[in-house]
Protein backbone atom coordinates (compact mmCIF):
# COMPACT_ATOMS: atom_id res chain seq x y z
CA UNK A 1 125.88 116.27 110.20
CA UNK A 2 123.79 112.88 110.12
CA UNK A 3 120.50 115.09 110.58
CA UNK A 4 121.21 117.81 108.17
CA UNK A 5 122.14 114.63 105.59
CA UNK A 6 118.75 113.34 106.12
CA UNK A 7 117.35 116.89 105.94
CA UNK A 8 118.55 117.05 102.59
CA UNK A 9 117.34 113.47 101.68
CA UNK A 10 113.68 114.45 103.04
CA UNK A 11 113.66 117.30 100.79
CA UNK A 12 114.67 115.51 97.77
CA UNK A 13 111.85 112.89 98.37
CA UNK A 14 109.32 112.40 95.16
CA UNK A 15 105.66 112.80 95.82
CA UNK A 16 102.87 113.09 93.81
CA UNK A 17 99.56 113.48 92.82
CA UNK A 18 97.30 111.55 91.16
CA UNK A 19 94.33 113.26 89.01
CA UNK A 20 91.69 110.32 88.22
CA UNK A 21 92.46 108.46 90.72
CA UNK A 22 90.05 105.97 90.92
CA UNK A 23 90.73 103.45 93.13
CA UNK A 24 94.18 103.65 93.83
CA UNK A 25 95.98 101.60 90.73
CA UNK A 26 98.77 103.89 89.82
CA UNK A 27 98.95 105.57 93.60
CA UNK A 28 99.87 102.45 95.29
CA UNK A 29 102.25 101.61 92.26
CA UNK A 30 104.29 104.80 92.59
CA UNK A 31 104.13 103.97 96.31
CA UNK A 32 105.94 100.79 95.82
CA UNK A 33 108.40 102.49 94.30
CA UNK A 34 109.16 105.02 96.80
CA UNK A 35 107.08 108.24 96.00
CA UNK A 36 105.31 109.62 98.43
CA UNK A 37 101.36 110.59 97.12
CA UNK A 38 100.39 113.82 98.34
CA UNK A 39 96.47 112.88 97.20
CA UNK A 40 94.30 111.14 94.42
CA UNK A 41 91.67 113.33 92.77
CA UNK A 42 88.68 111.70 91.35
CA UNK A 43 84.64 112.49 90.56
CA UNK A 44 83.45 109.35 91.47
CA UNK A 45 83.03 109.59 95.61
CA UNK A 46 82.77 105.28 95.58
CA UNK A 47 86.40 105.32 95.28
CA UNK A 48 87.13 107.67 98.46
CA UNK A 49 87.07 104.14 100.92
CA UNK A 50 89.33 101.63 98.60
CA UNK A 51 91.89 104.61 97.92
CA UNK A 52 92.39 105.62 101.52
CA UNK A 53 92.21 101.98 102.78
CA UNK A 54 95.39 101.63 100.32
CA UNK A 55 97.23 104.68 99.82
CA UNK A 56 99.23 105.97 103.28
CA UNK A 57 98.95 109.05 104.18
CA UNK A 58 97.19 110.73 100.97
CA UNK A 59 94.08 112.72 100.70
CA UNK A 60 91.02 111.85 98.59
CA UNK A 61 90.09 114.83 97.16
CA UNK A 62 86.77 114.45 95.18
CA UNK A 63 86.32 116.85 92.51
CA UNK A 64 85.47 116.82 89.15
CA UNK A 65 88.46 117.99 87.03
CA UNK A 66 86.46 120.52 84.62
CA UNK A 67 85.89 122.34 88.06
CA UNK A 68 88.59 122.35 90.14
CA UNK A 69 91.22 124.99 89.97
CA UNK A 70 94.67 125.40 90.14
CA UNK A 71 94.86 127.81 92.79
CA UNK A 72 92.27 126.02 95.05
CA UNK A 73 93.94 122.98 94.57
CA UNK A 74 98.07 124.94 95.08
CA UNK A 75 96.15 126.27 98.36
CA UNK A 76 94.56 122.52 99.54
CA UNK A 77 98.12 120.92 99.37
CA UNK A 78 100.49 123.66 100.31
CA UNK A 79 101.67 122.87 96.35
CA UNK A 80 104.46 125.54 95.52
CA UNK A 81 105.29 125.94 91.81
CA UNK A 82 108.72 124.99 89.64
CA UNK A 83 109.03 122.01 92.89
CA UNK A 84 111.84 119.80 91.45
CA UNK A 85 110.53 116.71 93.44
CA UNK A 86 106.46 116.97 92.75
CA UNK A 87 104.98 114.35 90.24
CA UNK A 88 101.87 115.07 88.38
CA UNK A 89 99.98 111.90 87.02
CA UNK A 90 96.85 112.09 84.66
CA UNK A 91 95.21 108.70 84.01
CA UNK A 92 91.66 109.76 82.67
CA UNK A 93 89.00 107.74 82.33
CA UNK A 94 89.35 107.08 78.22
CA UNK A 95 86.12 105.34 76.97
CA UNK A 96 86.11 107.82 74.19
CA UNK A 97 89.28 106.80 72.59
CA UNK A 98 88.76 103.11 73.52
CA UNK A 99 88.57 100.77 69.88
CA UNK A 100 85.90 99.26 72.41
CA UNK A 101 82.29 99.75 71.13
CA UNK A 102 80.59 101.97 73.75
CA UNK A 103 78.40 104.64 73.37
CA UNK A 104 80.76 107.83 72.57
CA UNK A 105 78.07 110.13 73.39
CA UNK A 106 77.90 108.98 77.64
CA UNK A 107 81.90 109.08 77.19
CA UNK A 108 82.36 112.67 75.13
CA UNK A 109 82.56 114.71 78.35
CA UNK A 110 86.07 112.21 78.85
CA UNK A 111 88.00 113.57 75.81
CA UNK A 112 88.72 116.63 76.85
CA UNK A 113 90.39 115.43 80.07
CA UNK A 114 93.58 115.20 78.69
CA UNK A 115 93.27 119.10 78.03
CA UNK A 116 92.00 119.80 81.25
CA UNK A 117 95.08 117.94 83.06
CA UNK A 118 97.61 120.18 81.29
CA UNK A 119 96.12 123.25 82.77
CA UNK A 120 97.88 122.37 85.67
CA UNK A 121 100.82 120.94 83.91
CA UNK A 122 101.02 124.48 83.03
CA UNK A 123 100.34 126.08 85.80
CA UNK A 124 102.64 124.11 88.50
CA UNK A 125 105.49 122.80 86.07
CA UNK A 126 106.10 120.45 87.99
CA UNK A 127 109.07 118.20 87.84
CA UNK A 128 107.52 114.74 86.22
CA UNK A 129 104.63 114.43 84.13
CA UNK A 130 103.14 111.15 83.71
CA UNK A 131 100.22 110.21 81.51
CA UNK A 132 98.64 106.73 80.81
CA UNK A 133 95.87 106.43 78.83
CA UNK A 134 94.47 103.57 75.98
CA UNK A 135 96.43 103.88 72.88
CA UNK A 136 93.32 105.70 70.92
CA UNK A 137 94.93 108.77 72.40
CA UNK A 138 97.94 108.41 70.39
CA UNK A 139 96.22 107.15 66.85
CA UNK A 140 94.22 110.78 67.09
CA UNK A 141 96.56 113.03 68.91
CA UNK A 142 95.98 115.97 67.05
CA UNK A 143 92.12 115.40 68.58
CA UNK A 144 92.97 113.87 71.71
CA UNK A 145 95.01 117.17 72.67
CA UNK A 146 97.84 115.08 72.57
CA UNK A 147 100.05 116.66 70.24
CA UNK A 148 99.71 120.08 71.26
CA UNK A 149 100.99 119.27 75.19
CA UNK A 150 103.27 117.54 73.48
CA UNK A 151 104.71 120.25 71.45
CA UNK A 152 104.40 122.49 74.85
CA UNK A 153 106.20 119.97 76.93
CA UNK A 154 109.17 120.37 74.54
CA UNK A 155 108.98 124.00 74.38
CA UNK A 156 108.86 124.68 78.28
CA UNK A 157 111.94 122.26 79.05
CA UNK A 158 110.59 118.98 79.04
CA UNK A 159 113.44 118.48 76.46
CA UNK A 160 112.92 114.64 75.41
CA UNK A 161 109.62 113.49 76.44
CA UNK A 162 109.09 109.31 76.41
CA UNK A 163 105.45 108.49 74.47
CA UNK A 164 104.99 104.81 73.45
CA UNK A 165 102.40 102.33 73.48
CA UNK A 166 103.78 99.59 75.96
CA UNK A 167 102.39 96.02 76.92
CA UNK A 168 101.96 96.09 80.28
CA UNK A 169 103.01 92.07 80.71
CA UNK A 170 106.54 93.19 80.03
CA UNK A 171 106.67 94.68 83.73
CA UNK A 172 105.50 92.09 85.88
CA UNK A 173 101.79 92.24 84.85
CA UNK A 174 100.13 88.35 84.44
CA UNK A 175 98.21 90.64 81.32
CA UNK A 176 98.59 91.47 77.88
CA UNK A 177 97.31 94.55 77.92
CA UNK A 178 98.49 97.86 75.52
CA UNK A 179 99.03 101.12 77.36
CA UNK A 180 99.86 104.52 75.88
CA UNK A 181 102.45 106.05 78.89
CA UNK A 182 103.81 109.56 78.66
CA UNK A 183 106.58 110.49 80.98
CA UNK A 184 108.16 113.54 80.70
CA UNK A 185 111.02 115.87 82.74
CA UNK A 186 112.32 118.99 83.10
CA UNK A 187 115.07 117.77 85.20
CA UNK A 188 117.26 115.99 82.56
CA UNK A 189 117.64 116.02 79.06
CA UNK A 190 117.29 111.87 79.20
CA UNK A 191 114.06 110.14 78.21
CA UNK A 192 112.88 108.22 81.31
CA UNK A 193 110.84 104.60 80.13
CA UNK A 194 109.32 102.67 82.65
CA UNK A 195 111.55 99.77 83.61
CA UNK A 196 111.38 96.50 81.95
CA UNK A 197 111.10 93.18 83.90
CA UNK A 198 114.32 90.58 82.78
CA UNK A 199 113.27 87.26 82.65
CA UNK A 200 110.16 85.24 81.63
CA UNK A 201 106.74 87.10 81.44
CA UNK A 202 104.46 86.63 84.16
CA UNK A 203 101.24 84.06 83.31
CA UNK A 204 98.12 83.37 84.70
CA UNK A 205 99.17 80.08 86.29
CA UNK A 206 101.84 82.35 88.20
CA UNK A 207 99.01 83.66 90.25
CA UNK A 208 95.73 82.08 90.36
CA UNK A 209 94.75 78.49 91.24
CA UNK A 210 94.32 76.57 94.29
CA UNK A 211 98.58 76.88 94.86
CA UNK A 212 98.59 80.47 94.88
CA UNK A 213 95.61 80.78 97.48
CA UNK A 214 92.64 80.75 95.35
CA UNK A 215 90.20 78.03 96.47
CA UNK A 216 88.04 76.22 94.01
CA UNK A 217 84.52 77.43 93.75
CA UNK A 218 81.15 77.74 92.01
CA UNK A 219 79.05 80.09 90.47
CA UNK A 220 77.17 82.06 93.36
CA UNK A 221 80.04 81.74 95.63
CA UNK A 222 79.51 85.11 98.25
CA UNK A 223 83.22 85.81 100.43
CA UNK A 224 82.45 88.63 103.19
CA UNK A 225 86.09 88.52 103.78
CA UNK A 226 87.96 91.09 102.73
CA UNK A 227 89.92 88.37 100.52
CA UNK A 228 86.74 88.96 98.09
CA UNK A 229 86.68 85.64 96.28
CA UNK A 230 83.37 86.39 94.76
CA UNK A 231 81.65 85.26 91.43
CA UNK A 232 78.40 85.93 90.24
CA UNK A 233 75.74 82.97 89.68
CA UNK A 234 75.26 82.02 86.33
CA UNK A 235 71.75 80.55 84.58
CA UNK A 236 71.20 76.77 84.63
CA UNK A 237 71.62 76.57 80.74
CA UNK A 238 75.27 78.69 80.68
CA UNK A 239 76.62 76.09 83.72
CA UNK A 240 76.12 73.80 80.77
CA UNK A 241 77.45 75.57 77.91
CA UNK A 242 80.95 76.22 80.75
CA UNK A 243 81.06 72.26 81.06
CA UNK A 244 80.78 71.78 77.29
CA UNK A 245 84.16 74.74 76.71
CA UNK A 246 87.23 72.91 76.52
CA UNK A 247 89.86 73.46 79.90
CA UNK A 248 92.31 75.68 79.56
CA UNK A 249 91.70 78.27 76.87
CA UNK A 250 88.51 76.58 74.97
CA UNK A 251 86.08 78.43 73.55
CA UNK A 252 82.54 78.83 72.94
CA UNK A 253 82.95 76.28 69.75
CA UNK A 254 83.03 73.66 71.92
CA UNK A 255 79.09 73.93 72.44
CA UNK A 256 78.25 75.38 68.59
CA UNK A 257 76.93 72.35 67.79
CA UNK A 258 74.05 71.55 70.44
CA UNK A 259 70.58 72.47 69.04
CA UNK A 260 69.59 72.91 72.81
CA UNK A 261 73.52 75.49 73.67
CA UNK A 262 73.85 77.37 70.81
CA UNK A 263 73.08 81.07 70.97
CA UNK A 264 70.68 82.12 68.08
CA UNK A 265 73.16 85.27 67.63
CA UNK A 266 76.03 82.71 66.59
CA UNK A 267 74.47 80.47 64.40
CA UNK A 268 76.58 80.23 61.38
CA UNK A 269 79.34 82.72 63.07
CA UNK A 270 81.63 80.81 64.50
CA UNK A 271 84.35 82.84 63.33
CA UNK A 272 83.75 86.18 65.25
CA UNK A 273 83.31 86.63 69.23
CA UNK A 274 85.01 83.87 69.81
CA UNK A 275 86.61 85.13 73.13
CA UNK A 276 82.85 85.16 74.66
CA UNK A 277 82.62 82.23 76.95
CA UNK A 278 86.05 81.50 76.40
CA UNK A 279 88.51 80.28 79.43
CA UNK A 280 91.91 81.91 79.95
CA UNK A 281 94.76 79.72 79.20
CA UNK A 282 97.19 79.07 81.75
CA UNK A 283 100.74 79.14 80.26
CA UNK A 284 99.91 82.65 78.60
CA UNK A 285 99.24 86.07 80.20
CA UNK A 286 95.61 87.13 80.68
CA UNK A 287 93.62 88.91 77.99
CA UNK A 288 93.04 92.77 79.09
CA UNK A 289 90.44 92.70 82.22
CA UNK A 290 87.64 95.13 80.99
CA UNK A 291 85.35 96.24 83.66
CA UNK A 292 82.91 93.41 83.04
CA UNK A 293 85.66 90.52 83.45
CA UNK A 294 82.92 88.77 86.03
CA UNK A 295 80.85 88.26 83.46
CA UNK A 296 81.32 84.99 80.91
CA UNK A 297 79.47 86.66 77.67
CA UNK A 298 81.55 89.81 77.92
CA UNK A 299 85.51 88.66 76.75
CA UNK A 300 87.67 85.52 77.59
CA UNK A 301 86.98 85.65 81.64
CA UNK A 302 85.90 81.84 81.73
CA UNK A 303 88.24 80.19 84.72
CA UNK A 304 91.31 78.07 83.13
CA UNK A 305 89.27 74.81 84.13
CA UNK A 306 86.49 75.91 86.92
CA UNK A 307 83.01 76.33 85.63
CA UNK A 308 82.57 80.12 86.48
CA UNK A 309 83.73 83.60 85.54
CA UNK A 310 86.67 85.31 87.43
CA UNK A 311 86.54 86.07 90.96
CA UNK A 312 86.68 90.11 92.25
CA UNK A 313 89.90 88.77 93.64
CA UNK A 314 91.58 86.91 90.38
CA UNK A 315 90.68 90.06 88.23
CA UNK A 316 92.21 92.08 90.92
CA UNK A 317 95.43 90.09 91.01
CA UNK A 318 95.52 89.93 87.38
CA UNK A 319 96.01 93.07 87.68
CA UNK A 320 98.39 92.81 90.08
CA UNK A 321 96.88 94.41 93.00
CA UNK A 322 98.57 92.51 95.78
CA UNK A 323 96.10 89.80 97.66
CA UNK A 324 96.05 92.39 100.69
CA UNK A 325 94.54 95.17 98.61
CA UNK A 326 91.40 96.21 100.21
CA UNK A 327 88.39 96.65 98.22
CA UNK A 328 85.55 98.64 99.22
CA UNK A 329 82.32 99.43 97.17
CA UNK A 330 78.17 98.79 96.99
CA UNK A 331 78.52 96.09 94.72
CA UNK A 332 80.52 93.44 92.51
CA UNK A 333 79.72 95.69 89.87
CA UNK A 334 81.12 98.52 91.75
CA UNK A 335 84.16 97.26 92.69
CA UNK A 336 84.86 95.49 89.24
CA UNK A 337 85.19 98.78 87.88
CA UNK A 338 87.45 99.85 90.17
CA UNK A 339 89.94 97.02 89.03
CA UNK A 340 89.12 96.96 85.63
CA UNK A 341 89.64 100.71 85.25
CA UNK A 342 92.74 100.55 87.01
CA UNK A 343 96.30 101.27 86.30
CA UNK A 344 97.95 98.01 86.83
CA UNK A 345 100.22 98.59 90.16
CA UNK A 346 103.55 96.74 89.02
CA UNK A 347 103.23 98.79 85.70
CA UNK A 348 102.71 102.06 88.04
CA UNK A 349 105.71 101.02 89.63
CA UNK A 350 108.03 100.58 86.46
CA UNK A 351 107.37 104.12 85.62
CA UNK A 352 107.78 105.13 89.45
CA UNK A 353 111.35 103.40 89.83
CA UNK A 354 112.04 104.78 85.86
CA UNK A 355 111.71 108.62 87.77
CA UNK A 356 113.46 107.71 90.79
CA UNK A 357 116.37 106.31 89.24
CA UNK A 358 116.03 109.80 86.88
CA UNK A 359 116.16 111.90 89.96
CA UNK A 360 119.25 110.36 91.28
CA UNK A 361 121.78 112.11 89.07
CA UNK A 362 120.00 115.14 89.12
């Protein structure tokens, strides 16, 4: 009886996959929560080490979306269709829709990904959809592609799908940082959210400083461990802008008025960019960690009261990749993008508990 029980239990267990992988944000997330991942999809072959140094038992399958095809992929993962218990995640890469200035034209192929995702929505129909993208997607939904999987979610039983732009702090992330998340189900008519943390929002001083395992350091400093404490060097003349910013969540005002510190590009601005050489403050959650957060001219990633950008490690945790998170990749750069295109983990596993907890009373 006992083994037919568990039977029944092992059939019933959630797994998923996860298209644009990347380094394993979202995966691991849904892992904490108890879903099994089946495999992580992604173009970019740099990821293939971090994700299967961190995700058990999945398979890195590198493709580009725009090619792959349903069947080939139904065929790879002995995938059936209608399957109750399989997930289907799509967290595209979204400079396109980003209110960040980049160049749209590198970033056009990525607006169509949302599309390219619901072909195999459509063809697997799979229990759980889950999409997380930047909010853009939802100010221009009728051009993001949005609307109409919307509209074809509701008409092909995903009754009551959940589509909201969320802060990610309010689940356990030491970040404010705005997420569009889509989850919808053909299971139940309820809407499934991701689950909110009770309680006081996580901050930076929560997690980084010398009490939560991050020793002091300076600019330059290399860590071959796989701890990754690293932070780039910075130029004689920016050590002494850093010594010049106020601790704990100064700015770059606090050198405007030095002939010999000032940036030509500022002069008479001091108004606008102010976040650019600015530290992080500790009582308050961490402004969104971009892919460039190792860099002290590119956002508010100045160290609460050390001289020096963020370490690889303090951008990961801010983003709550636990401290044993293994990051692998030909440079800082390389891995910084990982992190700071990543899903944050304890958000991933909000919306992972959110479906479990769904499946239950099914």
């Amino acid at each position: 009886m006992k083994n037919n029980t568990e039977k029944k239990q092992n059939q019933k267990k959630l797994k998923a996959i996860d298209f644009f992988c990347s380094g394993g944000g979202m995966s691991y997330g849904m892992q904490e929560a108890g879903i099994e991942i089946l495999a992580g999809i992604d173009s970019d072959e740099n990821c293939k080490m971090t994700y299967e140094a961190n995700i058990n038992g999945a398979k890195f399958i590198h493709a580009d979306v725009f090619d792959l095809k349903e069947k080939e992929l139904e065929k790879n993962l002995s995938l059936r269709k209608n399957d109750d218990e399989l997930v289907l995640i799509g967290c595209s890469p979204c400079q396109f829709w980003s209110i960040i200035n980049t160049d749209k034209t590198k970033s056009a192929k990525s607006k169509n990904l949302l599309v390219e995702f619901s072909r195999f929505v459509k063809y697997f129909r799979p229990g759980y959809v889950v999409v997380e993208n930047v909010p853009g997607v939802l100010r221009r939904k009728e051009e993001s592609g949005l609307n109409e999987f919307i509209e074809w979610l509701k008409d092909n039983g995903y009754e009551n799908p959940h589509f909201k732009v969320h802060n990610v702090n309010d689940y356990g992330v030491p970040q404010s940082r705005k997420r569009f998340t889509l989850i919808a189900t053909r299971i139940s008519q309820d809407e499934v959210k991701p689950q909110e943390l009770d309680g006081r929002r996580v901050v930076v001083k929560d997690v980084l400083g010398i009490e939560n395992g991050f020793a002091r350091i300076e600019p330059g400093h290399k860590d071959n461990s796989d701890f990754l404490h690293t932070v780039p060097n910075i130029s004689d003349i920016n050590k002494k802008r850093l010594k010049k910013v106020k601790k704990d969540g100064g700015n770059r005002l606090g050198f405007a008025n030095d002939l010999e510190l000032q940036l030509k590009c500022f002069e008479g601005k001091n108004e606008s960019f102010k976040d650019t050489f600015g530290r992080l403050w500790w009582n308050r959650p961490a402004p969104t960690i971009t892919t460039k957060f190792f860099s002290i001219s590119n956002g508010r990633f100045v160290h609460p009261e050390e001289d020096r950008a963020l370490s690889i490690r303090e951008g990961a945790t801010l983003q709550s990749f636990p401290l044993t998170y293994k990051f692998k990749g030909t440079s800082v750069a390389n891995i910084a993008r990982m992190i700071g295109n990543a899903v944050p983990p304890k958000y991933a596993t909000a919306i992972g508990k959110a479906i479990i907890n769904n499946h239950k009373w099914k």
